[in-house]
N, C-alpha and C. Protein backbone atom coordinates (compact mmCIF):
# COMPACT_ATOMS: atom_id res chain seq x y z
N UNK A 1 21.29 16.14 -20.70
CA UNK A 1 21.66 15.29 -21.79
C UNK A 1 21.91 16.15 -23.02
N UNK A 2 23.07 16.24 -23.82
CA UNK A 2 23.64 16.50 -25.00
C UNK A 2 22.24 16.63 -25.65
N UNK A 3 22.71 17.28 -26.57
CA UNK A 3 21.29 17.24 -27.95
C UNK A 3 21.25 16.39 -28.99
N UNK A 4 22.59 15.64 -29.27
CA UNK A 4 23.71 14.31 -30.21
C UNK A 4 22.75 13.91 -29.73
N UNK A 5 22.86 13.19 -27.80
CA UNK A 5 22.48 11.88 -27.70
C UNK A 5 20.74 11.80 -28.16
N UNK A 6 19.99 13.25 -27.69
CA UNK A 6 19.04 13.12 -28.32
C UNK A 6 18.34 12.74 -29.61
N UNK A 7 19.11 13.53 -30.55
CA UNK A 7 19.48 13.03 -32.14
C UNK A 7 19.22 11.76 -32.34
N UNK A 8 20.12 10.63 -31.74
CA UNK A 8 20.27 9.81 -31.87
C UNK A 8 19.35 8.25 -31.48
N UNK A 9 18.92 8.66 -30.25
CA UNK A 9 17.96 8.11 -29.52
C UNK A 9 16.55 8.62 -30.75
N UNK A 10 16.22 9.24 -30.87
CA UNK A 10 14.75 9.86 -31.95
C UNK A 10 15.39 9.11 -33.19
N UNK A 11 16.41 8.92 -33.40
CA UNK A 11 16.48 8.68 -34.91
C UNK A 11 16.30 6.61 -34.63
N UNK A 12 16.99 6.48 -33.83
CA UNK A 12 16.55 5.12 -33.78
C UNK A 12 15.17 4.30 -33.17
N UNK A 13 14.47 5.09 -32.69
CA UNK A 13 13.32 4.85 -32.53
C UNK A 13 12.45 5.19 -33.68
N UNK A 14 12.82 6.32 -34.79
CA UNK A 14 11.80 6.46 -35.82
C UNK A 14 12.65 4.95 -36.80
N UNK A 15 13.87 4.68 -36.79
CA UNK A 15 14.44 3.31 -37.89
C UNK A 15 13.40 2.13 -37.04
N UNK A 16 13.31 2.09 -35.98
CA UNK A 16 12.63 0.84 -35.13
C UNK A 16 10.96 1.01 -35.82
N UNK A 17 10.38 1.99 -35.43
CA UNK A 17 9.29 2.11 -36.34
C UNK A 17 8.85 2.01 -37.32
N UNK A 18 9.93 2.06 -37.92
CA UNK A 18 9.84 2.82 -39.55
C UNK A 18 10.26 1.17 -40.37
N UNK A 19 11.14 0.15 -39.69
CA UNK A 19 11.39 -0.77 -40.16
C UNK A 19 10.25 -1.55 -39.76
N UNK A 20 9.44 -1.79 -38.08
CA UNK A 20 8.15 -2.39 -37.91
C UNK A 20 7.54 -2.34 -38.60
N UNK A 21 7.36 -1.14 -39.17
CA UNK A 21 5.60 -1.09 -40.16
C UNK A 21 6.41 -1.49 -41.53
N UNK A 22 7.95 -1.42 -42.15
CA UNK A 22 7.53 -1.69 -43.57
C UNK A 22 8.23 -3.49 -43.58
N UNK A 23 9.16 -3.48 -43.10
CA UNK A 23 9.56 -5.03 -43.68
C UNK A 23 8.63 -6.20 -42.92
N UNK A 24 7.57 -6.37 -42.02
CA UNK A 24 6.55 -7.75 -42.34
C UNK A 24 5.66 -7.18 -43.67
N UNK A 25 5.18 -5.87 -43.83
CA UNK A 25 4.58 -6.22 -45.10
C UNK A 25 5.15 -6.68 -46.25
N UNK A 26 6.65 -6.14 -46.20
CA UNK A 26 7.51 -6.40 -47.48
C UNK A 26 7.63 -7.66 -47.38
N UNK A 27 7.82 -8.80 -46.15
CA UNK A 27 8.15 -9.97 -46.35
C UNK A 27 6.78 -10.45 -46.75
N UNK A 28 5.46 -10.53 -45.76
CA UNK A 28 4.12 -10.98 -46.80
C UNK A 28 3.85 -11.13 -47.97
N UNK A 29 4.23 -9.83 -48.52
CA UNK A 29 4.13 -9.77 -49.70
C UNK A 29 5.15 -10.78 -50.83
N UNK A 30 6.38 -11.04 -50.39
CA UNK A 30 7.38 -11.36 -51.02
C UNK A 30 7.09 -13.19 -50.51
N UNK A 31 6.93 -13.45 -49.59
CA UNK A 31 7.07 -15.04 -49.42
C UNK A 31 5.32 -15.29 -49.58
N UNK A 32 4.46 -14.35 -49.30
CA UNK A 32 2.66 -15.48 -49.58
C UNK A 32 2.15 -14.53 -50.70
N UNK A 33 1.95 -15.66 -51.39
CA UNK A 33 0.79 -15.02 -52.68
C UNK A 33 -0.63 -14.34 -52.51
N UNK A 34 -0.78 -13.49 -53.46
CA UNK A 34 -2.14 -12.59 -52.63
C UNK A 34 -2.33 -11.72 -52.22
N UNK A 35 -3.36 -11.48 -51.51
CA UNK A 35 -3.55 -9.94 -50.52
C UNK A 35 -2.66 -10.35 -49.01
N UNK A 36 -1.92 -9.16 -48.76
CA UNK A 36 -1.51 -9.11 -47.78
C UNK A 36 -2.35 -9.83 -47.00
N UNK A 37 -1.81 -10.19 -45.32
CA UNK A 37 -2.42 -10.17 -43.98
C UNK A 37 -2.74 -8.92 -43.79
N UNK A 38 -4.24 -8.50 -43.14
CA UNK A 38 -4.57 -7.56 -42.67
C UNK A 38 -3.75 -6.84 -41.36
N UNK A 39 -3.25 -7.75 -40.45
CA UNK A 39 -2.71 -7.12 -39.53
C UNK A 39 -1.16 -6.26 -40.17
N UNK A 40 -0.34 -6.84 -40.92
CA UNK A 40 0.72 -6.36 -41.75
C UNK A 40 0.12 -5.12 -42.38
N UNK A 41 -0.92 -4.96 -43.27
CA UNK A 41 -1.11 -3.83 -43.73
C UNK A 41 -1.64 -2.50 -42.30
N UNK A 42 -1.98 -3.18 -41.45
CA UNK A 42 -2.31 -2.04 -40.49
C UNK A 42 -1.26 -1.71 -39.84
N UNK A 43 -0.14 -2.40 -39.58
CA UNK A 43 1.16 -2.08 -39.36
C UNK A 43 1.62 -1.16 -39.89
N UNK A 44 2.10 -1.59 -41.74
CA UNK A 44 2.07 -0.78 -42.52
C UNK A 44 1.69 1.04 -42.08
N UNK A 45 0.26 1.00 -42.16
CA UNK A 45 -0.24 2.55 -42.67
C UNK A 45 -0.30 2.88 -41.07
N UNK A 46 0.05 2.68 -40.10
CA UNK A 46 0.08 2.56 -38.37
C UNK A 46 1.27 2.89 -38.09
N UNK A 47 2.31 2.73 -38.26
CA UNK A 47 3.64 2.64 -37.72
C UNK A 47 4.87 3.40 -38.59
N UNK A 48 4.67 3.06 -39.83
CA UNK A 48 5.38 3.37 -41.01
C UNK A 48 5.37 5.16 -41.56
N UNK A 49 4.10 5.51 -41.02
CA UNK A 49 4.28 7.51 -41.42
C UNK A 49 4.71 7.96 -39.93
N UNK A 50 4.76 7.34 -38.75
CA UNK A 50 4.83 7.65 -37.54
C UNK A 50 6.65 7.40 -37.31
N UNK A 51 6.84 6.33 -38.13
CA UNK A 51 8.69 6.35 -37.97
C UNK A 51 8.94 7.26 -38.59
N UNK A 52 8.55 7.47 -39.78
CA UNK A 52 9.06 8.59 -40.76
C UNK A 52 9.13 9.70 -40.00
N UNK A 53 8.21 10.10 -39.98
CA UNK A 53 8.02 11.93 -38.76
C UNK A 53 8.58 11.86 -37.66
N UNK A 54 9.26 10.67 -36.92
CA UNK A 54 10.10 10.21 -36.04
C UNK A 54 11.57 10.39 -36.31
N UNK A 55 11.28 9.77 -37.65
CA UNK A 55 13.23 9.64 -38.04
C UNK A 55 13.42 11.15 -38.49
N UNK A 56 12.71 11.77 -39.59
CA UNK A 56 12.44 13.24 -40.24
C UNK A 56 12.94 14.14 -38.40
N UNK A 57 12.19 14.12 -37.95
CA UNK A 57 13.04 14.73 -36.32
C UNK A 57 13.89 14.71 -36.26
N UNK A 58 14.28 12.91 -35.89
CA UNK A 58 15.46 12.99 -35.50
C UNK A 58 17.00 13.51 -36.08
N UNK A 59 16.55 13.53 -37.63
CA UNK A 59 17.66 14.23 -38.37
C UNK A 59 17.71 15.58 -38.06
N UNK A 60 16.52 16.27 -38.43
CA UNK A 60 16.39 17.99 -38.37
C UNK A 60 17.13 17.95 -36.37
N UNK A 61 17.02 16.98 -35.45
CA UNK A 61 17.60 17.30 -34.17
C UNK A 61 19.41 17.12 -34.76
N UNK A 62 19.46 16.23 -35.19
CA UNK A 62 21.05 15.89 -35.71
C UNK A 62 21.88 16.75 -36.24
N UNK A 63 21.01 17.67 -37.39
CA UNK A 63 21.69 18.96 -38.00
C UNK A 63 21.65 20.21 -37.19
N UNK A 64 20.65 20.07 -36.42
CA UNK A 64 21.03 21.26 -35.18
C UNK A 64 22.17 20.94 -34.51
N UNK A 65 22.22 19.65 -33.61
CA UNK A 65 23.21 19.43 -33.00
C UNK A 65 24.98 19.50 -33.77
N UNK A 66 24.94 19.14 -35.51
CA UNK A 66 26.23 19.51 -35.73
C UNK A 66 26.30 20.70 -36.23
N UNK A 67 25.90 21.83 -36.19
CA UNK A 67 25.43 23.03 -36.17
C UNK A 67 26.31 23.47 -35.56
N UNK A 68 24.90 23.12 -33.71
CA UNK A 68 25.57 23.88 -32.82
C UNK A 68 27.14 23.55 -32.23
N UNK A 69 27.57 22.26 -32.34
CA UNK A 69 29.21 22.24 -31.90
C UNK A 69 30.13 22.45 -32.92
């Protein structure tokens, strides 16, 4: 397998992550008054630095790959 398709595959699994953990807290926050739901904030600090260092990969794989062709 190409190193692109790799790129690409890592980068959308860190956006899948990275959007899990932040938009239910962003919506909690935005449609119920108050303290978050606990499960949303564990999402949050659970999922959300784990897409990042996911997506952060998948780019640094992306700039290798248009690098190397």
């Amino acid at each position: 397998m190409r190193l692109s398709r790799w790129a690409r595959a890592t980068l959308l699994i860190g956006f899948i992550l990275l959007s899990l953990g932040v938009l239910p807290l962003w919506l909690a926050t935005l449609l119920l008054p108050g303290d978050p739901p606990l499960l949303f904030s564990m999402a949050f600090f659970m999922l959300a630095p784990l897409g990042a260092v996911i997506f952060v990969f998948g780019l640094l794989l992306f700039v290798i790959a248009v690098i190397r062709s």
